[in-house]
Protein backbone atom coordinates (compact mmCIF):
# COMPACT_ATOMS: atom_id res chain seq x y z
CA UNK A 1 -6.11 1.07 -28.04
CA UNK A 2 -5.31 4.68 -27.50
CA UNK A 3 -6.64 6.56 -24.52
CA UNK A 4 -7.07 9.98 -24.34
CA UNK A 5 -7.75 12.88 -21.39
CA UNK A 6 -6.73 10.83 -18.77
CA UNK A 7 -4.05 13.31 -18.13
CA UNK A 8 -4.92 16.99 -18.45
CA UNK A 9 -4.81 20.29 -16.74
CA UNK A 10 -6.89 19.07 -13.56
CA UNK A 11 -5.46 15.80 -12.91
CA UNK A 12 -2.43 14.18 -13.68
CA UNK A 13 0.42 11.62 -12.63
CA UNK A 14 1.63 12.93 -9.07
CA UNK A 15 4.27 9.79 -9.25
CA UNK A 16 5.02 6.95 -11.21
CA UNK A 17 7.40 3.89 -10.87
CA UNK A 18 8.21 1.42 -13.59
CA UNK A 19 4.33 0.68 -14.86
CA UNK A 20 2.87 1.81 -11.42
CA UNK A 21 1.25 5.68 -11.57
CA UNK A 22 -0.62 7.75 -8.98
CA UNK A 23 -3.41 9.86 -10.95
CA UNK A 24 -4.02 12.50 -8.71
CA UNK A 25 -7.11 15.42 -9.12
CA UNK A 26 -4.96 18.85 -8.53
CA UNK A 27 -8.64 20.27 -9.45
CA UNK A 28 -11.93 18.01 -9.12
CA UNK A 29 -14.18 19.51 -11.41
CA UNK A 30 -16.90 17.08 -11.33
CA UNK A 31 -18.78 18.77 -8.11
CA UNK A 32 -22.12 19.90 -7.71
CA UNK A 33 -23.10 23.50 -5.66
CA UNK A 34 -23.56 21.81 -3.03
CA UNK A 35 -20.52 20.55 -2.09
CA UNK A 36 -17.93 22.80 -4.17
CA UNK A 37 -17.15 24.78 -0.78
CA UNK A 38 -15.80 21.74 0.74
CA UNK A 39 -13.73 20.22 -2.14
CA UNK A 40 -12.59 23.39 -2.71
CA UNK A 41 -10.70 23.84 0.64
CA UNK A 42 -10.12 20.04 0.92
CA UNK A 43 -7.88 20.33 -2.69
CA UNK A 44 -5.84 22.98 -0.60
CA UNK A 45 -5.23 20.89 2.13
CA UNK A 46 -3.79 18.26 -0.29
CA UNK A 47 -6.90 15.97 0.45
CA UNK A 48 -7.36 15.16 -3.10
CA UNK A 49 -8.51 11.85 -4.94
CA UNK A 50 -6.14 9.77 -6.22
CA UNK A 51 -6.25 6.78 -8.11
CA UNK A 52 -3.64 3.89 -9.21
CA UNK A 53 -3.07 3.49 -13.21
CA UNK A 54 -1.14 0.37 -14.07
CA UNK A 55 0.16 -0.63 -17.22
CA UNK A 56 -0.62 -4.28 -18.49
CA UNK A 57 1.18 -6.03 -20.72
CA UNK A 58 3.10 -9.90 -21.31
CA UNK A 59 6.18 -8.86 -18.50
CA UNK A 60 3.62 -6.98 -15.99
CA UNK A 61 0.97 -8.30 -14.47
CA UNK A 62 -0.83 -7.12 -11.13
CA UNK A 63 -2.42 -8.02 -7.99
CA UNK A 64 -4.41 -5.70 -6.73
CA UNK A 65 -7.27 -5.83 -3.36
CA UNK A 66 -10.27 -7.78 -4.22
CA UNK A 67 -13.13 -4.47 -5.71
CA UNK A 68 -10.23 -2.22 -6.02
CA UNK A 69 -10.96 -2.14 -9.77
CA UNK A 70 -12.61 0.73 -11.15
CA UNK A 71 -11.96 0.05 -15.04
CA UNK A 72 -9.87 -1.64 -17.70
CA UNK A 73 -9.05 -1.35 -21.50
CA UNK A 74 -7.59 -3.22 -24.05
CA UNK A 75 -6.90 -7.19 -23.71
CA UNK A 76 -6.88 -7.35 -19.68
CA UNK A 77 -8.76 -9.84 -17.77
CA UNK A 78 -8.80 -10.98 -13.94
CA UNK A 79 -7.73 -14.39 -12.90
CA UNK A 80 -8.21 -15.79 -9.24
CA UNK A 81 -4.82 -15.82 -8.34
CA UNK A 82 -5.32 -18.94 -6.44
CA UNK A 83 -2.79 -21.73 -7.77
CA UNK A 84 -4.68 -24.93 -6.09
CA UNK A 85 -6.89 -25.57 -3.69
CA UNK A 86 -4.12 -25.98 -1.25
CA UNK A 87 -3.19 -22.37 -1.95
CA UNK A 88 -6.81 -21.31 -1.79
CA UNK A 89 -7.13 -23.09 2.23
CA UNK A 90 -4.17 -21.08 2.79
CA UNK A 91 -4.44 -17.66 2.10
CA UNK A 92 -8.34 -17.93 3.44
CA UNK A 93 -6.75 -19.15 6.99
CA UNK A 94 -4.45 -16.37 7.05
CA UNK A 95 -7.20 -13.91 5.91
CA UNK A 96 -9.60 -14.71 8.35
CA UNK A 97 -6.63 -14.22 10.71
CA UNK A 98 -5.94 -10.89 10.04
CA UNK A 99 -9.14 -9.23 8.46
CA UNK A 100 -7.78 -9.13 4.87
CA UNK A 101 -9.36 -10.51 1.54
CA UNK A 102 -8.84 -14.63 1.62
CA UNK A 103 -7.87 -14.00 -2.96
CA UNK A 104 -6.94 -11.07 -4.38
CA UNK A 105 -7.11 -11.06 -8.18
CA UNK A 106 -4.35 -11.26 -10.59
CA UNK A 107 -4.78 -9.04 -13.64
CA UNK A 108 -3.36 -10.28 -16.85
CA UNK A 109 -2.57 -9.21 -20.87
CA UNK A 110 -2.11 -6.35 -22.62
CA UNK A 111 -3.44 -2.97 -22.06
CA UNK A 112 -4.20 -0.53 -18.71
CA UNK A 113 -6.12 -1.03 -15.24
CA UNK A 114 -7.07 1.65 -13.04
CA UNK A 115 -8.38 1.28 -9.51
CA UNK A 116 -11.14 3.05 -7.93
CA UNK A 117 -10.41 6.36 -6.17
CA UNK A 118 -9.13 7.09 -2.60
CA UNK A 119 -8.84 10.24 -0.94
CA UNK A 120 -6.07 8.34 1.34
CA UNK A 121 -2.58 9.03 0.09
CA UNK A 122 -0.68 6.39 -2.01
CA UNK A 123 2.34 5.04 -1.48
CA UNK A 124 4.78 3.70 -4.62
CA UNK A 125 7.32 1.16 -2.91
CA UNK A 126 9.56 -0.75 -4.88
CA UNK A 127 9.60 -3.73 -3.08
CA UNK A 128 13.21 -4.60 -4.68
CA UNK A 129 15.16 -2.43 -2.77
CA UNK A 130 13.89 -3.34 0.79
CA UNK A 131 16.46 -6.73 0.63
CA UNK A 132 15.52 -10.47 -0.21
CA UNK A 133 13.54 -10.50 3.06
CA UNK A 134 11.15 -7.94 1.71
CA UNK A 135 8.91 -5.52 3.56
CA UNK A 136 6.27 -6.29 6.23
CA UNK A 137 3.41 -3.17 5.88
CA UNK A 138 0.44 -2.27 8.34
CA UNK A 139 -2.23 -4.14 7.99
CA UNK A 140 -5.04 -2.71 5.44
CA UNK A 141 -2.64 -0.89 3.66
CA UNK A 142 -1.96 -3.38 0.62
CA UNK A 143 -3.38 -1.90 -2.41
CA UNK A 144 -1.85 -3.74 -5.53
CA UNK A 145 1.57 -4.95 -6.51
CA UNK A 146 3.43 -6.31 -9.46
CA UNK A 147 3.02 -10.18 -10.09
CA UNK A 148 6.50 -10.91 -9.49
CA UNK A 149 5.88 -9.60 -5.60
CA UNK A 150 5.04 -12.13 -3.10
CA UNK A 151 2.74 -11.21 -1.09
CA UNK A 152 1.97 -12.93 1.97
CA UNK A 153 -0.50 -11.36 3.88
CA UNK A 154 0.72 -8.13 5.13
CA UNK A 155 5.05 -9.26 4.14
CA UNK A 156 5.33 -7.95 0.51
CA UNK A 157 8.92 -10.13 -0.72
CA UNK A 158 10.45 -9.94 -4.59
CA UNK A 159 10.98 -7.53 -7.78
CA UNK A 160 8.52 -5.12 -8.45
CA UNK A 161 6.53 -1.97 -7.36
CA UNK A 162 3.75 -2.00 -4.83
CA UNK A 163 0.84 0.95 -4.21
CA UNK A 164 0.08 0.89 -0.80
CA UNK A 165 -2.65 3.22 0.51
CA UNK A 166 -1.43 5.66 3.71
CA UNK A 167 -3.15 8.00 6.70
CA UNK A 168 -0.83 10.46 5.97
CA UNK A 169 1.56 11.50 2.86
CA UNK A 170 5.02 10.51 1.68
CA UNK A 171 6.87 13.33 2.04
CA UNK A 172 5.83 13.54 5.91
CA UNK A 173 7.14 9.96 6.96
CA UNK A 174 10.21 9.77 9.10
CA UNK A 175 12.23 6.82 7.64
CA UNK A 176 14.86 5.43 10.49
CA UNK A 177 17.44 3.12 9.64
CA UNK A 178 18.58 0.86 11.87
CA UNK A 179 22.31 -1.17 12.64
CA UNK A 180 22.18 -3.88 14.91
CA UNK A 181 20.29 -1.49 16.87
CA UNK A 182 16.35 -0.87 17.90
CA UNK A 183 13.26 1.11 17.46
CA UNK A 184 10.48 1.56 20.32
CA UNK A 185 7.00 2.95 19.09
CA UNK A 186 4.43 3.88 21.10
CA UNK A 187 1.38 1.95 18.74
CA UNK A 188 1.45 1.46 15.08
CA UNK A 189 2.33 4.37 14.00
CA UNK A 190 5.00 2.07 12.02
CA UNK A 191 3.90 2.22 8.30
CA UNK A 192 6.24 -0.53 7.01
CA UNK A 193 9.36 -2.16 7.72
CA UNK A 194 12.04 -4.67 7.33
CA UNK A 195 10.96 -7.96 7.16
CA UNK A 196 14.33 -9.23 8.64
CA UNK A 197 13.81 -6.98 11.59
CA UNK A 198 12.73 -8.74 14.91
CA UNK A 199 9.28 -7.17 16.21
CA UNK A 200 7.83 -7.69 19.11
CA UNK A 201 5.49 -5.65 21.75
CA UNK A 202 6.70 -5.24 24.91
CA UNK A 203 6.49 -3.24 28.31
CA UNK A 204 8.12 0.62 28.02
CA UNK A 205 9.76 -0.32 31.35
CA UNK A 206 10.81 -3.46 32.74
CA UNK A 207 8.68 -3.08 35.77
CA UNK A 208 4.57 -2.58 35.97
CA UNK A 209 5.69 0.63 38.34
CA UNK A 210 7.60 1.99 35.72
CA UNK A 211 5.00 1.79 32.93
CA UNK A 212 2.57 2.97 35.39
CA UNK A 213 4.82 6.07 36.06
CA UNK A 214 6.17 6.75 32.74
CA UNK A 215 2.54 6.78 31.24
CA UNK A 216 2.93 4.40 28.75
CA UNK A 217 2.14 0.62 28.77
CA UNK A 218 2.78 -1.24 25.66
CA UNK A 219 5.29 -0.55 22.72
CA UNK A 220 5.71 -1.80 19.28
CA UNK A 221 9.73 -2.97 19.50
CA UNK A 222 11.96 -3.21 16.08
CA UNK A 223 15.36 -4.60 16.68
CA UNK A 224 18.14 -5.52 14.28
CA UNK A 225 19.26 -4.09 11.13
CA UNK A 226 17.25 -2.71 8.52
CA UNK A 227 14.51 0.32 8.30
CA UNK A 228 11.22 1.50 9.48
């Protein structure tokens, strides 16, 4: 299978790790009148679609967010990714625990998969170089990952690349890394983090008075050593 014009002068690949690309639309082209005004001026404010390619073949698979999938071509096909019906019960607790999809499909074979367009900003992580505890990410975020990530509700864990889908782009993140030391945020402003970090949510002060005078109340609270 050969694919052709996926790539040209008015979109292209923005970023791309291992067999994980963005696709974004420098120019969308396909507009009507009626709405060329506003795409227009949204293209210069970097609000632009974007879609995930991912390359499919025997050493890369992908789980991705259940509909994600806009199309596929050559020899791919979707599995459940469920691996009993003790795994099933599982992940369908934890999802209706935190609002995510119970299954998320596992793409397999040879050939390319690309997932339906966001105008949200994607994030490429590889999920390798966060340590052997992995990364814990908002919740909502998860997009797809490589097979060989585990992913465990929002904690992504393993070898491999994972497109996560972000308020706000890349380049404007403030990473802070963190030595036996510790982070207070006011809300989750946090996109990811350390898994091996201790989080809790605590009181900005240790008294009611003081919250009450400082003007805050509750704060997200990363201690240890690792980043956010």
């Amino acid at each position: 299978m050969r694919i052709e014009n996926l790539q040209n002068e008015n979109r292209k690949y923005a970023k791309s790790i291992g067999n994980f690309h963005v696709l974004e639309y420098v120019q969308d082209a396909s507009v009507s009148p009626m709405n060329a005004m506003n795409e227009y001026f949204m293209s210069k404010m970097n609000v632009r679609r974007r879609q995930v390619v991912i390359d499919i073949d025997k050493d890369h698979s992908a789980i991705i967010q259940a509909g994600a999938m806009q199309w596929m071509g050559g020899n791919v096909r979707a599995t459940s990714g469920v691996k009993g019906i003790g795994d099933f019960l599982g992940k369908a607790i934890k999802g209706a625990v935190t609002k995510e999809t119970a299954v998320k499909p596992e793409y397999v074979g040879e050939g390319c998969l690309v997932l339906e367009p966001t105008y949200k900003y994607i994030i490429l992580a590889d999920v390798g170089k966060w340590g052997s505890a992995g990364m814990t990410i908002e919740d909502g975020m998860f997009l797809a990952c490589d097979a060989n990530v585990k992913s465990n509700v929002v904690s992504l864990q393993g070898n491999g690349v994972a497109a996560l889908e972000s308020n706000v782009p890349e380049d404007e993140l403030i990473e802070v890394i963190l030595e036996n030391d510790e982070l207070k945020i006011d809300g989750n402003l946090a996109v990811c983090w350390s898994s091996n970090l201790e989080f809790t949510v605590e009181r900005s002060t240790k008294t009611l008075v003081g919250s009450a005078v400082s003007g805050e109340g509750l704060v997200n609270v990363y201690r240890g050593t690792g980043r956010v």
